[in-house]
Structure formats: structure tokens, C-alpha cells
Protein backbone atom coordinates (compact mmCIF):
# COMPACT_ATOMS: atom_id res chain seq x y z
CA UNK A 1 -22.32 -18.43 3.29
CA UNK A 2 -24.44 -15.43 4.92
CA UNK A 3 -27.31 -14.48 4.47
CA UNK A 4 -29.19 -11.13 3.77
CA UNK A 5 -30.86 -8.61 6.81
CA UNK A 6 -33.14 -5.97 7.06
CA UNK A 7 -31.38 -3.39 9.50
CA UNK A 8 -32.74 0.46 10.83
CA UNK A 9 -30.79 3.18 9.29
CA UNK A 10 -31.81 6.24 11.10
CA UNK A 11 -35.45 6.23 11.57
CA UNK A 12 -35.46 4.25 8.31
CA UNK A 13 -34.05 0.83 6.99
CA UNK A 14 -31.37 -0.59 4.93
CA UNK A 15 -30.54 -4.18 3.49
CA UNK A 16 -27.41 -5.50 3.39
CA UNK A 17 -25.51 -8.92 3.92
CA UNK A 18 -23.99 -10.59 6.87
CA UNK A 19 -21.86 -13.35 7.60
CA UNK A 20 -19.96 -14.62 10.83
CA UNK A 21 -21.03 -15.84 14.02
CA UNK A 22 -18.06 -14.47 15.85
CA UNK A 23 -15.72 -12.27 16.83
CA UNK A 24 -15.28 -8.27 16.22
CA UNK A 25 -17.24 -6.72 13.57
CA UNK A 26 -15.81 -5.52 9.92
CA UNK A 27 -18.12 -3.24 8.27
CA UNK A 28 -17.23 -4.08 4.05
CA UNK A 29 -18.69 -1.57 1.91
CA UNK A 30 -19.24 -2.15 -2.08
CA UNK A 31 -17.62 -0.54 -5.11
CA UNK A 32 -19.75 1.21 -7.51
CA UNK A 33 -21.28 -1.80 -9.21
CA UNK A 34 -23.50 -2.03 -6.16
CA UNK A 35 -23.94 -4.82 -3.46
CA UNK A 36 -23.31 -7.74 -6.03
CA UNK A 37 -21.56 -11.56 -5.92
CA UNK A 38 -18.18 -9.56 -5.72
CA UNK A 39 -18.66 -7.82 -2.14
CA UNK A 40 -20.73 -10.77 -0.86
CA UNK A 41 -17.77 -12.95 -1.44
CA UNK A 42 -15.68 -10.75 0.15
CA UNK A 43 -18.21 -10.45 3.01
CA UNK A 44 -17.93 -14.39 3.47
CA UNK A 45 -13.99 -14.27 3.17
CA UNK A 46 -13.44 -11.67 6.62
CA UNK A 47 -16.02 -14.02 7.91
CA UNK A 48 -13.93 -16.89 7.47
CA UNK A 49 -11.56 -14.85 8.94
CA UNK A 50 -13.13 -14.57 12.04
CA UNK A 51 -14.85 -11.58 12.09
CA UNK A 52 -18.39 -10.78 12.03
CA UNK A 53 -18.98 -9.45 8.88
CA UNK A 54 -21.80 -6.88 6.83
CA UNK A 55 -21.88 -4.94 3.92
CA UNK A 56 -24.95 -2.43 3.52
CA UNK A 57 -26.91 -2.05 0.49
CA UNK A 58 -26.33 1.50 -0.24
CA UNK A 59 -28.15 1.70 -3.76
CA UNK A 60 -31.30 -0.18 -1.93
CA UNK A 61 -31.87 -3.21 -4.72
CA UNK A 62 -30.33 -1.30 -7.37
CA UNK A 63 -26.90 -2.49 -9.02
CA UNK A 64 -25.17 -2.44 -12.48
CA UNK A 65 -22.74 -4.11 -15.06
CA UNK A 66 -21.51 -1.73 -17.10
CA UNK A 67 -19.23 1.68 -16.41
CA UNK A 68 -22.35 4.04 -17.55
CA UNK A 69 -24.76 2.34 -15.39
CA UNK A 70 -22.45 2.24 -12.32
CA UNK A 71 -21.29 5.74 -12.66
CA UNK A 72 -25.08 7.22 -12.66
CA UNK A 73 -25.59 4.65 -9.81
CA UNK A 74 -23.19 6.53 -7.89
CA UNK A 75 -23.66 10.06 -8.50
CA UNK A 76 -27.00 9.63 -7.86
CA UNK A 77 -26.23 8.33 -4.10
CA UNK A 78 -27.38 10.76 -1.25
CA UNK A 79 -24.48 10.90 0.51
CA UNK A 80 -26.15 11.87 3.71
CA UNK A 81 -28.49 8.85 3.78
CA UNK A 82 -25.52 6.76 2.53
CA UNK A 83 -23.81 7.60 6.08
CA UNK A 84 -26.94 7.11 7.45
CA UNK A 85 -27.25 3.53 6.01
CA UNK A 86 -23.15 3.28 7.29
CA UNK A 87 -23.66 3.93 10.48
CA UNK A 88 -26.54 1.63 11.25
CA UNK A 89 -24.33 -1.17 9.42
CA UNK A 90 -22.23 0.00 12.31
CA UNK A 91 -24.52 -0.11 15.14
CA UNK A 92 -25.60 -3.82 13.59
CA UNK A 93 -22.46 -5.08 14.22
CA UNK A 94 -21.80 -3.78 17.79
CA UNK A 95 -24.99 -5.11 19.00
CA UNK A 96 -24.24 -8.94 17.30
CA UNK A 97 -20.53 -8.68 18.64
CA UNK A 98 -20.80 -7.38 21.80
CA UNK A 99 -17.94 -5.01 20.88
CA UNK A 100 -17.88 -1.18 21.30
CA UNK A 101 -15.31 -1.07 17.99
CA UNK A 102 -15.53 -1.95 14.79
CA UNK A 103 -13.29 -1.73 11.17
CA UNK A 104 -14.41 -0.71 7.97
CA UNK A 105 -12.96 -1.54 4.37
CA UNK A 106 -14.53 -0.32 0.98
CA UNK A 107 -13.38 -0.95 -2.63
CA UNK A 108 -13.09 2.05 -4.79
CA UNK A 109 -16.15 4.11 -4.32
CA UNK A 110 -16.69 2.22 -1.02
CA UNK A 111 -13.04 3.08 -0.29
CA UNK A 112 -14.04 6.33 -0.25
CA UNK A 113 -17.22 5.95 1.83
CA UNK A 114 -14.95 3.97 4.23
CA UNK A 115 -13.02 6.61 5.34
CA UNK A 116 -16.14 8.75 5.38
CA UNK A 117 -17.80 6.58 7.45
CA UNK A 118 -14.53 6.37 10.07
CA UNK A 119 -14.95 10.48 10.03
CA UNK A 120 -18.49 10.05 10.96
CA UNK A 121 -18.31 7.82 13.15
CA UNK A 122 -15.05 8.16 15.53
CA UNK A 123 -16.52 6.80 18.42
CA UNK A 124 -16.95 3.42 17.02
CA UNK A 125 -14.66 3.04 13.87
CA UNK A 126 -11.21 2.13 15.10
CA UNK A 127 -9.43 0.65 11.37
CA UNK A 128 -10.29 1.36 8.52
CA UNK A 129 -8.68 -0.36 5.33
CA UNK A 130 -9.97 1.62 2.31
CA UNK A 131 -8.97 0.20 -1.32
CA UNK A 132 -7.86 3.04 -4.20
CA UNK A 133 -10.86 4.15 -2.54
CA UNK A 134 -11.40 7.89 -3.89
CA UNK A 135 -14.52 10.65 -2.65
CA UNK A 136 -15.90 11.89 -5.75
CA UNK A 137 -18.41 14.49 -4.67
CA UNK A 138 -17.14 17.91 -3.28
CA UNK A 139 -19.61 18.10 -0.79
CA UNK A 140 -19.07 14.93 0.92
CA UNK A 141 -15.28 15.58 1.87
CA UNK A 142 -15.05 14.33 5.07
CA UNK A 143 -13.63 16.25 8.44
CA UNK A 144 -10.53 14.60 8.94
CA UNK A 145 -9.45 16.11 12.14
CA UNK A 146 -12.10 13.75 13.55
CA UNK A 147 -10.45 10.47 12.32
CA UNK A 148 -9.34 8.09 14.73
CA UNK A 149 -9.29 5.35 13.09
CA UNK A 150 -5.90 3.47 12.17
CA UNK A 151 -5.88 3.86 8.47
CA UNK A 152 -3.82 1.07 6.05
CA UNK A 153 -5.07 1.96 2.51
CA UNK A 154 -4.13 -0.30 -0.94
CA UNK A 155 -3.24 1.99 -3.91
CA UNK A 156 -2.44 1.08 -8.15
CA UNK A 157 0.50 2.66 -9.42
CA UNK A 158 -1.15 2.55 -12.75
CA UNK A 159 -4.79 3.92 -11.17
CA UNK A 160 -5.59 7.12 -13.27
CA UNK A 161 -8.90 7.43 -10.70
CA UNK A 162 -6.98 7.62 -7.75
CA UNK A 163 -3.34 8.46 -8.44
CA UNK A 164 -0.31 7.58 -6.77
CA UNK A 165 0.21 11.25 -6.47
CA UNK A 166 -3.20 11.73 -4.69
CA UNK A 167 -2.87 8.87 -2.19
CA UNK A 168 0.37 10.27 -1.09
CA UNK A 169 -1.17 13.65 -1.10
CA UNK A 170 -3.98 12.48 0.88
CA UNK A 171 -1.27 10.13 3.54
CA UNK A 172 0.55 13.60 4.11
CA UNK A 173 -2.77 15.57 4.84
CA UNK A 174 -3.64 12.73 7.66
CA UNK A 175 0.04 12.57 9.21
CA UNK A 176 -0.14 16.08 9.05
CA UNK A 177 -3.04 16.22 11.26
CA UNK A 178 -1.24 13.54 14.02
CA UNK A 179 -3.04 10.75 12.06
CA UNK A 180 -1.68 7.15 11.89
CA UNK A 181 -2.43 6.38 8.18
CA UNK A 182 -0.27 4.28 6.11
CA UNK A 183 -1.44 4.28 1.90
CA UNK A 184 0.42 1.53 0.07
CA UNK A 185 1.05 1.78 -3.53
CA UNK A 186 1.33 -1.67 -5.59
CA UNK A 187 3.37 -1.21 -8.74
CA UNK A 188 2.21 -2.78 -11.76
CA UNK A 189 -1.29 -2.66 -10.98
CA UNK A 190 -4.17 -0.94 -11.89
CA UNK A 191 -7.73 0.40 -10.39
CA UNK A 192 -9.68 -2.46 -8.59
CA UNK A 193 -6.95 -4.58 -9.01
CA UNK A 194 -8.24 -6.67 -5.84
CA UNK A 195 -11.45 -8.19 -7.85
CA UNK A 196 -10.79 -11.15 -9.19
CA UNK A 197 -13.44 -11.42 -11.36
CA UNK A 198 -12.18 -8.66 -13.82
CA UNK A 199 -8.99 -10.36 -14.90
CA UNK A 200 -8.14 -7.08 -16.75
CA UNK A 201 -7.50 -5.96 -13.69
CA UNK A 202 -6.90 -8.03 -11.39
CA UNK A 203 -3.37 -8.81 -9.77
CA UNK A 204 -3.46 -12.11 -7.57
CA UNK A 205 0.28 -11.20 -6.11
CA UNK A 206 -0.78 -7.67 -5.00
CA UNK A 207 -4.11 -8.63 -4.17
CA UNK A 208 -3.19 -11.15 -1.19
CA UNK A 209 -0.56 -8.80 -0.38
CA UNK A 210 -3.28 -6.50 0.10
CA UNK A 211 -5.55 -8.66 2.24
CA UNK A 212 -3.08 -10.05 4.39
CA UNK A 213 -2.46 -6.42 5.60
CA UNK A 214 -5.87 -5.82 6.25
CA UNK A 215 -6.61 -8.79 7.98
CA UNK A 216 -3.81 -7.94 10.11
CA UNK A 217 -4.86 -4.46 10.42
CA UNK A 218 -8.09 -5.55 11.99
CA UNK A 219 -6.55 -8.84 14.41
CA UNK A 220 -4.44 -5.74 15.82
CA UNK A 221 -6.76 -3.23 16.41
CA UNK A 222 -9.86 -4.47 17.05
């Protein structure tokens, strides 16, 4: 189990949730829900992994059940302190691991903000494994020429947020720019199909398929 911190973002500070005693650091950022039971499981399983692990709390206390909820949730997120909150997360973990490097996964929105996050911060970001993670705000399009990050991303066949069509759109753009991205699509599944606790959703095959690349992404490259 982990436990929850009080980090500085940027002149100000953030909450969030760490677990792991050891190893390099994995930066897990939440889906739109917020920082609920969901991500802090998944914060404890790349802990038990053997990485150190921490998600931030990016809505600061606030979180929701339903789609409505959620969605104002996150268009109501300042981007700009949201990187801000991302980056300490970042510098948190390089100062408990000793390590100049981190990775970073997300989970829908958080897929999104992962890949953000590796744009901001090249210098420390070297994986980054985003799930049908998709940047819904104009403005916050990241500059991808900055990446260096080794990107492995987990796509739904059947995701009407994220098509299949835009994560292979979005796989070219990075190869295009000398990138190493991979973006898997899993057929017969559907948006967030990696949370088991939405068994609408959910897809247990593609889901460890999922995390066993990701773990391996990070073992490799961190």
C-alpha cells in the first residue's frame, strides 16, 4: 500500500500518491474520474513491480462518478498548472530514486497528459506508455519535435474517443519526426478497456497484454 504526499509544484504544491521504496521512478497519471481507488491501485501494482511509483492529484481533492461530472472536471483543468503539478511529480521521483530518468503512463485523459508531460519535460522523461490517451483541448497540443521519450501506447479498436484512425495518425506524425513510438491497437475492445472495475469495458486478455508491454517498456529504458 502507499501512502499520500504533499509535493511543490512550481512555487506551489500538489498532492498525490506514492508507493515503492525502490528502483526507477514511474510517474502514473489518472483518467478523468480524478485521483480515485482505480489509479491508486495501479500506483501500488508498478510498485510491486519494482518501481518507485506517484500519481499527482491534478483536480486538487476534487473527483467524480459519473460522465457529466468527470467531463466538467476536466475541461475545467488549467492545463498549464496541470504540467506544472507533472513536472514536480517528476522532480519527486528523481530526488527519492536517485535517478536522472523517469517514465510516465496515463489512462485516457492522463494518456494524453502523459505524452504532454514527456514534451515538457525531455530532459527527464525517457518512456512514456500512454493508454487511448487523447489531448482534448486545442491549446494544449504539445511540441512534438521535443519528444524523446520512447513511446509504446495501448489503443481500442472499438474507441470512438480516440480512434484507431487517430492513433495511427498520431504514430505516423511521431515516426515522421525520427520518433520511436509504437501505438498498439487491441481488437475487440473498447475505451478504458484496462480498468477493471467497469466490466463494460474492461478486457482482462488485452489488458495484461497491455501491462506486460509497459512494464517491459520501462525495465528497458529506464
Amino acid at each position: 500500500m502507499g501512502e499520500s504526499i504533499t509535493f511543490r509544484s512550481n512555487g506551489g504544491t500538489c498532492e498525490g500518491y506514492l508507493a515503492g521504496d525502490s528502483g526507477p521512478g514511474v510517474v502514473v497519471i489518472q483518467e478523468w474520474w480524478g485521483l480515485n481507488d482505480h489509479i491508486k491501485d495501479i500506483v501500488d501494482r508498478v510498485a510491486a513491480e519494482g518501481f518507485v511509483a506517484l500519481a499527482p492529484d491534478l483536480y486538487h481533492g476534487a473527483s467524480a462518478t459519473e460522465p457529466d461530472g468527470a467531463g466538467k472536471l476536466m475541461m475545467g483543468l488549467n492545463i498549464v498548472e496541470a504540467a506544472k503539478d507533472m513536472s514536480g511529480a517528476i522532480d519527486v521521483l528523481q530526488q527519492r530514486t536517485g535517478r536522472n530518468t523517469v517514465g510516465v503512463t496515463g489512462f485516457c485523459m492522463g494518456g494524453g497528459l502523459a505524452l504532454v508531460a514527456a514534451c515538457h519535460r525531455p530532459d527527464a522523461v525517457a518512456a512514456v506508455a500512454p493508454f487511448y490517451g487523447l489531448i482534448p483541448w486545442v491549446s494544449a497540443q504539445p511540441d512534438w519535435s521535443a519528444l524523446a521519450a520512447k513511446v509504446e501506447g495501448h489503443y481500442a479498436a472499438d474507441d470512438a474517443f480516440f480512434t484507431p484512425d487517430n492513433a495511427a495518425a498520431l504514430q505516423a506524425q511521431l515516426r515522421d519526426l525520427s520518433k520511436d513510438a509504437t501505438l498498439h491497437v487491441y481488437d475487440g475492445c473498447d475505451h478504458a478497456f484496462f480498468n477493471d472495475t467497469r466490466p463494460e469495458v474492461y478486457n482482462a486478455a488485452a489488458a495484461a497484454t497491455a501491462w506486460d508491454r509497459t512494464i517491459d517498456l520501462f525495465r528497458t529504458t529506464l
